[in-house]
Protein backbone atom coordinates (compact mmCIF):
# COMPACT_ATOMS: atom_id res chain seq x y z
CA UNK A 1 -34.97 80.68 322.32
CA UNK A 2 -34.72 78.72 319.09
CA UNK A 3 -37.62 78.85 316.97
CA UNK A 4 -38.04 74.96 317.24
CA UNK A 5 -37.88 75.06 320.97
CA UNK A 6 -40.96 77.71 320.84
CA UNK A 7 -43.22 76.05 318.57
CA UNK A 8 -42.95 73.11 320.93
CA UNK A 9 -43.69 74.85 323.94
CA UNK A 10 -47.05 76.37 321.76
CA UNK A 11 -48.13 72.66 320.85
CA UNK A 12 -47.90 71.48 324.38
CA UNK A 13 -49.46 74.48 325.37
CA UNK A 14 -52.41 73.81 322.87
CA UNK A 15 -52.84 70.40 323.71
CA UNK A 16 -53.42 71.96 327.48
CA UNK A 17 -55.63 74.89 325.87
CA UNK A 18 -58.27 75.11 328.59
CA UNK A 19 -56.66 74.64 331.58
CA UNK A 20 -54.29 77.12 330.16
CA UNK A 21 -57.41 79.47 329.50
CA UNK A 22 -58.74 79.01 333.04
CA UNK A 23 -55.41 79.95 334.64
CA UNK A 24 -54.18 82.58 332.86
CA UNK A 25 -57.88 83.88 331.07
CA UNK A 26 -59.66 83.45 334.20
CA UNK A 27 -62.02 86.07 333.27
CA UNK A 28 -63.72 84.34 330.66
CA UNK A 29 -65.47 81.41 329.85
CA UNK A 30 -65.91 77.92 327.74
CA UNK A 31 -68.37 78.29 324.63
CA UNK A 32 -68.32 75.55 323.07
CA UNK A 33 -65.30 74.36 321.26
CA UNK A 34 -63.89 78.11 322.20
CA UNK A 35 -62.56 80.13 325.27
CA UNK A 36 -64.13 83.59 325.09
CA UNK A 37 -62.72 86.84 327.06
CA UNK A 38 -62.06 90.26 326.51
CA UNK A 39 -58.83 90.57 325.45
CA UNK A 40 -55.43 89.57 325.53
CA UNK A 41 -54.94 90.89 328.94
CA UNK A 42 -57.65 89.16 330.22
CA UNK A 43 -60.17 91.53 330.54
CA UNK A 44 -63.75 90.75 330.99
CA UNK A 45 -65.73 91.04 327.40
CA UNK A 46 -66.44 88.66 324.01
CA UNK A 47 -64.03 90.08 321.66
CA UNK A 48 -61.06 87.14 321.97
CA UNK A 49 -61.89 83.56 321.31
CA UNK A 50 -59.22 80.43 321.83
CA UNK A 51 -59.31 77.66 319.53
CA UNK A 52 -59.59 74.53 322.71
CA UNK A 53 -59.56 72.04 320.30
CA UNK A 54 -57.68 71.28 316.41
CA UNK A 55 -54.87 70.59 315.12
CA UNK A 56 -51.39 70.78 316.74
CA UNK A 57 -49.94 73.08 314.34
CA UNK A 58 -51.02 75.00 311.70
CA UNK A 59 -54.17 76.91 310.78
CA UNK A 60 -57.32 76.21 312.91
CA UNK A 61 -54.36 74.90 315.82
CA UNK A 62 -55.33 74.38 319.45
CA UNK A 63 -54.71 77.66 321.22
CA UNK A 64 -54.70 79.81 318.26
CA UNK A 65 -56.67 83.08 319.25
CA UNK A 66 -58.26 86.13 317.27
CA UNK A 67 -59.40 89.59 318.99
CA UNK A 68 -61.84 90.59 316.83
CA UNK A 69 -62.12 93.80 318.46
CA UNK A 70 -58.25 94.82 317.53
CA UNK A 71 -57.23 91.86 314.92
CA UNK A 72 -54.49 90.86 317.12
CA UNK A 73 -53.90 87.05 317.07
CA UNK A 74 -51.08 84.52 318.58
CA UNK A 75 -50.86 81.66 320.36
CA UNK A 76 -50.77 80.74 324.24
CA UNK A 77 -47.21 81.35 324.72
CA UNK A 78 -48.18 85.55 323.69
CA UNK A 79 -51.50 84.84 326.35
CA UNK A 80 -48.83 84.27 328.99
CA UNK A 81 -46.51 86.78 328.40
CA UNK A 82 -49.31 89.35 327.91
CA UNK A 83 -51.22 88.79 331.12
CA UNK A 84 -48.06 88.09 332.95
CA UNK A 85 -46.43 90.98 331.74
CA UNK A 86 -43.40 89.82 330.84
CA UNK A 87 -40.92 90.97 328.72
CA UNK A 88 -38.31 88.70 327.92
CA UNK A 89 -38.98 85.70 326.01
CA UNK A 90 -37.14 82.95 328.17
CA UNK A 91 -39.28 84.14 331.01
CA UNK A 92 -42.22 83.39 329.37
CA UNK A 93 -40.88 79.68 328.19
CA UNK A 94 -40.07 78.99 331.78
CA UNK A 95 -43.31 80.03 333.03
CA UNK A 96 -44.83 77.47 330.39
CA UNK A 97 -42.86 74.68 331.46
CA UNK A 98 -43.50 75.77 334.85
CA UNK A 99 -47.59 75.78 333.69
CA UNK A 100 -46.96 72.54 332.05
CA UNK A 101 -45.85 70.93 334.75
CA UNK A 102 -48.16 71.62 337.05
CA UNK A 103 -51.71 68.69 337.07
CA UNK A 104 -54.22 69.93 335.22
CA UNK A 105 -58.15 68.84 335.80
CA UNK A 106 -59.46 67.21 332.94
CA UNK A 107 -61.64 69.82 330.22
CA UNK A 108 -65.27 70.09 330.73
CA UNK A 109 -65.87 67.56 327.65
CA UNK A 110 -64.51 64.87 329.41
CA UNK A 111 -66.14 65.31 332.67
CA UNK A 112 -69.03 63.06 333.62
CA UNK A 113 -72.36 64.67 331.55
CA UNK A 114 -75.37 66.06 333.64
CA UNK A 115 -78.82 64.82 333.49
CA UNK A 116 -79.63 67.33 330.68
CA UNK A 117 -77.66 65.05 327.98
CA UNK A 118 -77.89 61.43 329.21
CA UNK A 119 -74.48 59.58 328.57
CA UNK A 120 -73.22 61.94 326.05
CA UNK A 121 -70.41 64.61 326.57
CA UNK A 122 -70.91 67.49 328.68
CA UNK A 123 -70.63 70.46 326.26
CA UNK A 124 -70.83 68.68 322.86
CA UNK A 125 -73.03 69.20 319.63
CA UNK A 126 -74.89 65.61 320.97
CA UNK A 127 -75.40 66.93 324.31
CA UNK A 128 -76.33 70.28 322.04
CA UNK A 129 -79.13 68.31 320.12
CA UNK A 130 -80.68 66.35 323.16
CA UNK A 131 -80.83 69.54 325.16
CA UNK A 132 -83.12 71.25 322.39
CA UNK A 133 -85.27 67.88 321.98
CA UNK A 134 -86.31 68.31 325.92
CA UNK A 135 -87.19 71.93 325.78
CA UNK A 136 -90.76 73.01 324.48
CA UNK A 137 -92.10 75.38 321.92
CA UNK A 138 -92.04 78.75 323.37
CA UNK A 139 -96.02 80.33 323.12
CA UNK A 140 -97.47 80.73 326.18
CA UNK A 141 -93.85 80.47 328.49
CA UNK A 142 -91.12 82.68 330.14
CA UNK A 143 -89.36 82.38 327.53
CA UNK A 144 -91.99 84.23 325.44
CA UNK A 145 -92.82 86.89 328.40
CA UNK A 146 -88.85 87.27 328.31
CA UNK A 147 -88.79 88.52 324.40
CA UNK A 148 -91.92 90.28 324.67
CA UNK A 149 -90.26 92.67 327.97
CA UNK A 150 -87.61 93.49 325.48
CA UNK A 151 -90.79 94.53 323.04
CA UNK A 152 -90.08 91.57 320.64
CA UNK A 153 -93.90 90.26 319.79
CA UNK A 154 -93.69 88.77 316.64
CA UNK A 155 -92.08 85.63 316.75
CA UNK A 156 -92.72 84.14 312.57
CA UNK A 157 -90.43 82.22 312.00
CA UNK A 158 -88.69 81.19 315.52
CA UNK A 159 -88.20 77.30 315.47
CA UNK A 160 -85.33 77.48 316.10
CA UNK A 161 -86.12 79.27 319.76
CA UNK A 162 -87.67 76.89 322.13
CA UNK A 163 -88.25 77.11 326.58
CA UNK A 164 -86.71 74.74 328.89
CA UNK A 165 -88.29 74.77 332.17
CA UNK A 166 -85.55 73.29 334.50
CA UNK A 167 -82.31 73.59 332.53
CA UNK A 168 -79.22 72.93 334.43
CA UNK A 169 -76.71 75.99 335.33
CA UNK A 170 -73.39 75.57 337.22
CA UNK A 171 -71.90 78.56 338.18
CA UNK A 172 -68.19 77.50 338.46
CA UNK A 173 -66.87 74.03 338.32
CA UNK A 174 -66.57 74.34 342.33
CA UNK A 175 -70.26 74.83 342.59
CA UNK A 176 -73.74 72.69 342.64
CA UNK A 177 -75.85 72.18 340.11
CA UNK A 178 -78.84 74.90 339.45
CA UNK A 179 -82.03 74.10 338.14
CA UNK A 180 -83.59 77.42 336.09
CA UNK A 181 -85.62 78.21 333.35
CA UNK A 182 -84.09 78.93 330.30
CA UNK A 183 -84.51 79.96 326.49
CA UNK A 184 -82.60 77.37 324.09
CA UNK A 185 -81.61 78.14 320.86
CA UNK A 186 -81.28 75.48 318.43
CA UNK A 187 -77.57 76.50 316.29
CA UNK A 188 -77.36 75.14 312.67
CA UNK A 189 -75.04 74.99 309.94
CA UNK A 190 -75.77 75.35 306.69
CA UNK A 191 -77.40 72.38 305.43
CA UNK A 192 -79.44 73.19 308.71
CA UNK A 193 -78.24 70.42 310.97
CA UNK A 194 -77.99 71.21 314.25
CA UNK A 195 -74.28 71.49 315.60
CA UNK A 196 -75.01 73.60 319.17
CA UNK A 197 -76.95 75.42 321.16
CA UNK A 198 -77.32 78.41 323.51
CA UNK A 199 -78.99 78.95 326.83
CA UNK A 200 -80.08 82.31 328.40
CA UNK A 201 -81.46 81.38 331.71
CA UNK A 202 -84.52 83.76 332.81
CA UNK A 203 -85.44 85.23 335.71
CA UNK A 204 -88.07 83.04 337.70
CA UNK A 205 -91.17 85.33 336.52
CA UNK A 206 -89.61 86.00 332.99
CA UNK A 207 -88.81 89.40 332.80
CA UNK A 208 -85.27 89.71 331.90
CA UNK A 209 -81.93 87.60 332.72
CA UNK A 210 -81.29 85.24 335.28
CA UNK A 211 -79.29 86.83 338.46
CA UNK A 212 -75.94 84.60 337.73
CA UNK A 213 -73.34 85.52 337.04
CA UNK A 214 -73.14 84.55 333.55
CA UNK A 215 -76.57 84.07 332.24
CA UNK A 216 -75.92 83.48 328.48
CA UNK A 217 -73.55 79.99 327.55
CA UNK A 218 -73.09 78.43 323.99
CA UNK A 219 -72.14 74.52 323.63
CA UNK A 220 -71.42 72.50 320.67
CA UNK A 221 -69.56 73.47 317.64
CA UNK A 222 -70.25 77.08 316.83
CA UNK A 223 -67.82 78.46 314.57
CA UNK A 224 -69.44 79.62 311.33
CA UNK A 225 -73.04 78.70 312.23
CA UNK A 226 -75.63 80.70 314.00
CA UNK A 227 -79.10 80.74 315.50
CA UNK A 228 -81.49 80.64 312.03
CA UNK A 229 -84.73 82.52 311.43
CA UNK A 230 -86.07 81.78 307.84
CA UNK A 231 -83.97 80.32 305.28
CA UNK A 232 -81.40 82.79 303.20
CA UNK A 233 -81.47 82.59 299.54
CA UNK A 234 -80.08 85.39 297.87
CA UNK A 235 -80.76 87.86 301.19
CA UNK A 236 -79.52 87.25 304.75
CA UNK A 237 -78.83 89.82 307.55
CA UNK A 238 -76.64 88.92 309.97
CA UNK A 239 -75.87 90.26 313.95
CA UNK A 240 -74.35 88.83 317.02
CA UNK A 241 -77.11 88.39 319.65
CA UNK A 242 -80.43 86.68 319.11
CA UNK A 243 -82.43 89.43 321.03
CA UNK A 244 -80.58 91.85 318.12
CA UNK A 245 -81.63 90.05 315.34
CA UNK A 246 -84.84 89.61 316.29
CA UNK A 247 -85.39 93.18 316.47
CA UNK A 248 -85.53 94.27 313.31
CA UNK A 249 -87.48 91.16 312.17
CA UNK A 250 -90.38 92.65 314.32
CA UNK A 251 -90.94 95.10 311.05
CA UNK A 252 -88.66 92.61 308.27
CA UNK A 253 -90.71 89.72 309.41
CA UNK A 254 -89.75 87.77 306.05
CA UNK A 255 -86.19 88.55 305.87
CA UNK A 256 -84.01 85.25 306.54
CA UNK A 257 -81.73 86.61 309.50
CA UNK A 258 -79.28 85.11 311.43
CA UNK A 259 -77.74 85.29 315.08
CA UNK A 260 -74.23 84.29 315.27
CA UNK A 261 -73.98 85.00 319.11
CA UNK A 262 -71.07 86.98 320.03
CA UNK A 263 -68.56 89.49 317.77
CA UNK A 264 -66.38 86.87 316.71
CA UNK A 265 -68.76 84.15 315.63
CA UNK A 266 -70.13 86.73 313.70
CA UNK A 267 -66.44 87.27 311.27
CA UNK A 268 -66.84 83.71 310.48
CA UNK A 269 -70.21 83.28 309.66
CA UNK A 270 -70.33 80.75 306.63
CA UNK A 271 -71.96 82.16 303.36
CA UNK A 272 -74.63 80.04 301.76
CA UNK A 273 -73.79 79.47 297.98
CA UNK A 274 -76.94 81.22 296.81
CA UNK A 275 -76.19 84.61 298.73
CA UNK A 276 -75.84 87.75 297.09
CA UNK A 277 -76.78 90.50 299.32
CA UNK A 278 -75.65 90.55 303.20
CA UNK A 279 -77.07 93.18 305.80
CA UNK A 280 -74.67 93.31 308.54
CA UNK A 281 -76.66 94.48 311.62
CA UNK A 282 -73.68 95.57 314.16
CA UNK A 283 -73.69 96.43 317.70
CA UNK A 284 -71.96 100.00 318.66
CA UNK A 285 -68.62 98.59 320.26
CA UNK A 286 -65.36 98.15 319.39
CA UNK A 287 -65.82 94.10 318.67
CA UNK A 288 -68.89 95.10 316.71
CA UNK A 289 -67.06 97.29 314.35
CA UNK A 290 -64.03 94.62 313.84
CA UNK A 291 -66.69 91.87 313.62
CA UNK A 292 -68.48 94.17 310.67
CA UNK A 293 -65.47 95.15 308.44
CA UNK A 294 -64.08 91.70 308.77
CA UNK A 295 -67.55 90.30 307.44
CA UNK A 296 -67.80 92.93 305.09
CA UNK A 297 -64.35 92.23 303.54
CA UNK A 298 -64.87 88.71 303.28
CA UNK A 299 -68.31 89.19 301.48
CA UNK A 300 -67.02 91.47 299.25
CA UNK A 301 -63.87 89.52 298.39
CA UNK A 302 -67.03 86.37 297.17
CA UNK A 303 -68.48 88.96 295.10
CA UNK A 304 -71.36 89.62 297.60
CA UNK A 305 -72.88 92.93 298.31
CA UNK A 306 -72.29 93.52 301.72
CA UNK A 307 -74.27 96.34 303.76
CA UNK A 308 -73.78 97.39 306.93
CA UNK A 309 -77.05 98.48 309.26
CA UNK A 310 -76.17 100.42 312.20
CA UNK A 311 -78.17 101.36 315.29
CA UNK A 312 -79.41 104.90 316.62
CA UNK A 313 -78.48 103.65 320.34
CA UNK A 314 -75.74 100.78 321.76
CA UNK A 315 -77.54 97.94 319.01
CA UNK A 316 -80.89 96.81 317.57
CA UNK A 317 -83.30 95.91 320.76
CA UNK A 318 -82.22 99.22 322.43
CA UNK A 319 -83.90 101.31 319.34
CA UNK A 320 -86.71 98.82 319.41
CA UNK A 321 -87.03 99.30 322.86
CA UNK A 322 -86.42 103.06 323.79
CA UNK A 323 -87.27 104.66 320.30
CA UNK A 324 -90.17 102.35 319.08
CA UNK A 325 -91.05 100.39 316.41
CA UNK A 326 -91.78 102.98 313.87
CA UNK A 327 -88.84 104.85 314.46
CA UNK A 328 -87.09 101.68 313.77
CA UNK A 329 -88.93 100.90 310.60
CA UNK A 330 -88.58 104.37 308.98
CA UNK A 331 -84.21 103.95 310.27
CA UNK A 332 -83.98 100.71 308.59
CA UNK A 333 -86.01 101.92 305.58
CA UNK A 334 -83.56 104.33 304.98
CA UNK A 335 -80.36 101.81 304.89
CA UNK A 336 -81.87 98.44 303.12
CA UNK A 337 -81.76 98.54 299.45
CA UNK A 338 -84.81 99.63 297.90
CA UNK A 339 -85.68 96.10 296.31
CA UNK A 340 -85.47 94.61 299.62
CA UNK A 341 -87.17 97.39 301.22
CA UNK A 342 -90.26 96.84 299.18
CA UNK A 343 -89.78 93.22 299.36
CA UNK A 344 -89.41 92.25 302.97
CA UNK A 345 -90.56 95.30 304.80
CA UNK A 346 -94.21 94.79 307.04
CA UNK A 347 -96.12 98.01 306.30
């Protein structure tokens, strides 16, 4: 197939991003501005995220997609050959005109909105903002018993953590609304503005997850922010989930920490200007470790010392939980540098 005829058939593809990602990526889900799944082959997991929306062309382009697990990237002509299995190229261009086609139902930001964000759009860093304004401080809710099952007590610091009571969930876009209680987390970019937010919905007497079937979703525009405890100066420590990062702020109550919420939010984290030193807390997976050298190698490339923290167990809230908090303090002890050790650790 000529080159020209290709890059077409990816542009039309891109402009059709998710419905392409719900066909063919099935397994995975909408976050945000991004499709998230495990892989390529459309395996179940966080690793691979979809650009939905950009440009046609170029860097940042609709459909674009990073595994940050494996560093493979491509466009949505490679996700249909890949899950498809086929080999020869004009096989996959028919089965993209054959996609394209096809009607498509409109994305999730152009469907009508739910209560939860008035007349805004369903899904977008409005609908984000209006979403945290409902929900309530979190002392004395679920949300708090929720944290405190997973033996995180001390919440300095945690603004950016509030409790919604009766916070919409909809299974699948074939399903009814859900009313459950949920923790909301306000996501921020640097100037600290909030551009998303992210839901775990609770079980109804607080002590753990929701039983759905996907109990954690993002909205808004995510790429490069992240969940914000304190504000970084010349320290930050960064890690994918919020239950993570809050872990070893249970004994680093000071240290300004951020949650980017999945492996490959985490790679793009944005640097503030003033940073010098970056703790890297990583989970004990495959997307953790290309998450970690891919933040590490763009710290370092800025001139900023970056320092990976790694876990006894799978990540952070399993040492808190099954080896205790001293264990925890005396492993982390041992990796921060000793300035920062003296500086931020609770004795």
């Amino acid at each position: 197939m000529p080159r020209h005829d290709a890059s077409e058939l990816a542009i039309r593809l891109g402009r059709e991003a998710e419905a392409v990602c719900r066909h063919y990526l099935s397994s995975g889900h909408r976050a945000g501005r991004y499709w998230l799944v495990g892989d390529v082959q459309n395996n179940p997991g966080r690793s691979m995220f979809v650009r939905l929306t950009g440009p046609v062309s170029g860097k940042g382009a609709a459909g674009k997609w990073t595994d940050m697990a494996t560093g493979e990237h491509g466009d949505l002509l490679d996700v249909i050959q890949e899950t498809l299995g086929l080999v020869d190229f004009k096989d996959v261009a028919e089965e993209a005109r054959r996609f394209l086609a096809l009607p498509h139902p409109e994305p999730e930001k152009t469907r009508t909105p739910t209560a939860n964000t008035s007349s805004v759009a369903s899904g977008s860093p409005e609908a984000s903002r209006r979403l945290f304004a409902m929900a309530q401080p979190i002392s004395g809710t679920l949300a708090e018993i929720y944290l405190s099952r997973r033996s995180i007590t001390s919440l300095s610091h945690t603004a950016a953590l509030r409790f919604h009571p009766r916070c919409y969930y909809r299974p699948d876009e074939h399903s009814p609304t859900e009313i459950r209680p949920a923790l909301v987390a306000a996501v921020t970019d640097l100037a600290g503005h909030q551009t998303g937010a992210h839901r775990t919905w609770l079980a109804p007497d607080g002590s753990g997850k929701a039983a759905v079937e996907t109990p954690r979703r993002a909205m808004g525009d995510l790429l490069g922010h992240g969940v914000r405890f304190g504000a970084a100066g010349v320290v930050l420590a960064a890690g994918e989930g919020i239950e993570t990062v809050l872990s070893p702020r249970q004994v680093l109550p000071h240290m300004p920490m951020l949650a980017a919420l999945s492996a490959a939010h985490l790679a793009a984290v944005l640097f503030p200007p003033s940073l010098r030193r970056l703790y890297v807390l990583r989970d004990r997976d495959p997307a953790g470790n290309g998450a970690r050298d891919s933040l590490v190698a763009r710290a370092t490339s800025l001139g900023i010392e970056a320092i990976s923290l790694t876990p006894h167990e799978g990540d952070f809230n399993d040492d808190l939980r099954w080896r205790g908090v001293d264990a925890l303090r005396a492993a982390l002890k041992d990796q921060l540098h000793p300035e920062d050790a003296r500086r931020f650790m609770e004795r």
